[in-house]
Protein backbone atom coordinates (compact mmCIF):
# COMPACT_ATOMS: atom_id res chain seq x y z
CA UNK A 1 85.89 93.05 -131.69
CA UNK A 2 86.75 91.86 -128.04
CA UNK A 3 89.23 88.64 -128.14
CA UNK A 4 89.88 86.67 -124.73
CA UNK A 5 93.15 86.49 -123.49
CA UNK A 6 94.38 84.01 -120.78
CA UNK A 7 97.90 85.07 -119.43
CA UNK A 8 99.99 84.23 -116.64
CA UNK A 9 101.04 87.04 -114.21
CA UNK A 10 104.22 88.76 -115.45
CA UNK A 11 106.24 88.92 -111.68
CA UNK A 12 108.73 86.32 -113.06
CA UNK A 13 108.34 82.32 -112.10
CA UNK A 14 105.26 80.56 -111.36
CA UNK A 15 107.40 77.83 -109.34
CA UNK A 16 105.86 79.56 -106.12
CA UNK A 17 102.60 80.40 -107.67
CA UNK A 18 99.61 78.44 -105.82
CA UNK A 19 96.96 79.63 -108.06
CA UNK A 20 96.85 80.97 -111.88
CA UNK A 21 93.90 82.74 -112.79
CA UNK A 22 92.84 83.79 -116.02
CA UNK A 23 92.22 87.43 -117.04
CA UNK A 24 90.53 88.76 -119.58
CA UNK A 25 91.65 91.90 -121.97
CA UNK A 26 89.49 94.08 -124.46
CA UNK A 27 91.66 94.20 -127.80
CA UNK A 28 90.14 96.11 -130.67
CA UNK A 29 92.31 96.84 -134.32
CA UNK A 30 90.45 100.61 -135.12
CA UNK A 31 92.57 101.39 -137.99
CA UNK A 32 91.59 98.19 -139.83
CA UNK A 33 87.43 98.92 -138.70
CA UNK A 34 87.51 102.28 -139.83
CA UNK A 35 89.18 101.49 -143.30
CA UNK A 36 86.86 98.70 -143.89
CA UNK A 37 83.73 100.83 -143.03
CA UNK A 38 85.39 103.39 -145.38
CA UNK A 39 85.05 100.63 -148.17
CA UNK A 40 81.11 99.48 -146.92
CA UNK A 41 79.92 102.90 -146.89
CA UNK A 42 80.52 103.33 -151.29
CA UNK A 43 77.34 100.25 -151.46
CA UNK A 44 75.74 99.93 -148.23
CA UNK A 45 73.61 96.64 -147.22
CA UNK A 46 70.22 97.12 -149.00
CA UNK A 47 67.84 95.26 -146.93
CA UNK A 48 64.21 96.67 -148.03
CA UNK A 49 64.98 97.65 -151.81
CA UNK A 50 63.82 95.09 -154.85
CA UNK A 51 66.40 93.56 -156.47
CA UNK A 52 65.98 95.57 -159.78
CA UNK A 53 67.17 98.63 -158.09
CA UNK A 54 69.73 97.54 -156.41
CA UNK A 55 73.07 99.85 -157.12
CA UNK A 56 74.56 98.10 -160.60
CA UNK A 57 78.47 97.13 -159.51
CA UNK A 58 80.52 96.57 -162.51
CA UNK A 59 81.96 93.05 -163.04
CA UNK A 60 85.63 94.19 -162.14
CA UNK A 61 84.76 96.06 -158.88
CA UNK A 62 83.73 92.82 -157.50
CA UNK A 63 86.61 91.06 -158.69
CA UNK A 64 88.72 93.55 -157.50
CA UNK A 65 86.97 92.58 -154.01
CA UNK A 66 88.80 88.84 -154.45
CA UNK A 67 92.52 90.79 -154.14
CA UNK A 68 91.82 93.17 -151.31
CA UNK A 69 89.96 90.59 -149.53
CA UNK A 70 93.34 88.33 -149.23
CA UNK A 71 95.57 91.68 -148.12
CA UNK A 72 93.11 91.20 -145.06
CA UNK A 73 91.41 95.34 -146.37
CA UNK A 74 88.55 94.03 -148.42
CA UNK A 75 84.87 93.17 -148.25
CA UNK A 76 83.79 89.35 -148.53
CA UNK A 77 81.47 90.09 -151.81
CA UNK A 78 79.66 87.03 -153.63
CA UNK A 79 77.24 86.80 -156.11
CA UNK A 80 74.27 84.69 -156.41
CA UNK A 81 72.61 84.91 -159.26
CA UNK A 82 73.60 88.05 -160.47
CA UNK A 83 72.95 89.79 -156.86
CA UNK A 84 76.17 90.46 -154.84
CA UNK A 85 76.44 90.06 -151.10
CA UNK A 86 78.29 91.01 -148.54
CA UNK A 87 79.21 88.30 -146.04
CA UNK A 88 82.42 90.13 -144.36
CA UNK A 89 80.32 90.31 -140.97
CA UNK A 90 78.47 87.15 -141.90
CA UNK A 91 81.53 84.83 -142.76
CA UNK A 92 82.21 84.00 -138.90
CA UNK A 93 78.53 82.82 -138.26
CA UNK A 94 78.19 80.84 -141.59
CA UNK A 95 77.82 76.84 -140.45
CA UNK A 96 79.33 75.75 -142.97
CA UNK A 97 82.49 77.39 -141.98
CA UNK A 98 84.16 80.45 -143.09
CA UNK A 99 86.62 78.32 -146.14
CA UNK A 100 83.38 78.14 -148.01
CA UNK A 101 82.14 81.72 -148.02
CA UNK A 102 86.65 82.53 -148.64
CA UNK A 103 86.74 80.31 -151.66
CA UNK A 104 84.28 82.60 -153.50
CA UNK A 105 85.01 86.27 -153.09
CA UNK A 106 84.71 87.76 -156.08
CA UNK A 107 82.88 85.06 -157.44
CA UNK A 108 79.34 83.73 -158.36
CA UNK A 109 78.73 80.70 -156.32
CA UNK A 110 75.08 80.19 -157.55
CA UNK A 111 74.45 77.08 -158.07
CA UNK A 112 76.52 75.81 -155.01
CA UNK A 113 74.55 77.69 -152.98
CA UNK A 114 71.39 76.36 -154.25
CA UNK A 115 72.44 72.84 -153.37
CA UNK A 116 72.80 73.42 -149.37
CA UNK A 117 70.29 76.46 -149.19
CA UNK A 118 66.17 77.15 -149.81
CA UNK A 119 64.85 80.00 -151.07
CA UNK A 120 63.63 80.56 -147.07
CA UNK A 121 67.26 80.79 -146.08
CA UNK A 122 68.27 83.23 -148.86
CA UNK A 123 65.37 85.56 -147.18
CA UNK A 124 66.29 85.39 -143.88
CA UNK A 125 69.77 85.25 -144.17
CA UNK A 126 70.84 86.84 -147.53
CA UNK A 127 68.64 89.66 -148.09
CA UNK A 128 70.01 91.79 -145.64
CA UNK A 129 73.34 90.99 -146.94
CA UNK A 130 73.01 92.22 -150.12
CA UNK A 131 74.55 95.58 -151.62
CA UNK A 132 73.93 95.64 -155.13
CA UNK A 133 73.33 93.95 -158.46
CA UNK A 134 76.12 92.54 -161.37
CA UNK A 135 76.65 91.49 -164.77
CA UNK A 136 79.59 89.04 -166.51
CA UNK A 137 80.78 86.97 -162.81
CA UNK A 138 81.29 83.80 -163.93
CA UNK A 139 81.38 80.48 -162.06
CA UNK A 140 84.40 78.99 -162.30
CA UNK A 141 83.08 75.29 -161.87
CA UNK A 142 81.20 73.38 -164.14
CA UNK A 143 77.90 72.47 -162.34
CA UNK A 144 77.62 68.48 -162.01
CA UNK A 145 74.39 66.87 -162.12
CA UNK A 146 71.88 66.07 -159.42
CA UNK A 147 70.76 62.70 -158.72
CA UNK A 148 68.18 62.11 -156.50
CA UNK A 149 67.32 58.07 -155.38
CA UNK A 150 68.53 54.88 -156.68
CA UNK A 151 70.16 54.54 -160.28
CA UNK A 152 67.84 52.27 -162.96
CA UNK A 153 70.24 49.39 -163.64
CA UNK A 154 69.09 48.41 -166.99
């Protein structure tokens, strides 16, 4: 990952400086990249595979993804009805922001989801997220109901 850096010249005081340009520096973190493609390559994205046979991950692996997540080592795993994505490269891109994607890793966020997103987006955007299938995530919140139009006042 390349980051920008602006910095003034180190050759002590800018006081007699006329002109401060910005530079630019290439800053990469391998050890972190290599650990965390350590972790993708045990359930790789499966873009072109059915659902059904996606790899089964048990229920506490991708819990366990919630913990190593926040130590900055883990993948960002959610689930969506019952099908568990990978958004780690995803979760800087999402518009919504990346809080949203943060505040369920680990977690089913199904029928959140379904209230911003069509079944178009999950094609485009989620299949080729996806690493595997799961059983027994839970969503934590109680779904509230829709309402759609004006209220009858009766």
């Amino acid at each position: 990952m390349g980051w920008l850096s602006l910095r003034r010249p180190r050759n002590g005081s800018t006081a007699h400086v006329t002109s401060v340009k910005p530079s630019t520096e290439h800053v990469e973190q391998i050890e972190h990249a290599e650990h965390v493609e350590e972790i993708h390559l045990e359930y790789p994205l499966q873009d072109s595979i059915p659902d059904n046979d996606l790899p089964f991950i048990p229920a506490a692996v991708v819990r366990d993804h919630k913990l190593s997540f926040s130590q900055s080592h883990g993948r960002a795993w959610i689930v969506v009805d019952k099908i568990v994505y990978d958004c780690t490269k995803f979760i800087h891109e999402h518009p919504g922001g990346e809080t949203v994607i943060r505040s369920f890793v680990g977690e089913d966020c199904s029928w959140q989801f379904w209230r911003f997103h069509d079944k178009g987006i999950m094609e485009e955007w989620g299949r080729p997220l996806r690493v595997g299938r799961t059983e027994g995530i839970r969503n934590r919140f109680k779904e509230i109901p829709k309402y759609f139009g004006p209220s009858k006042m009766r």
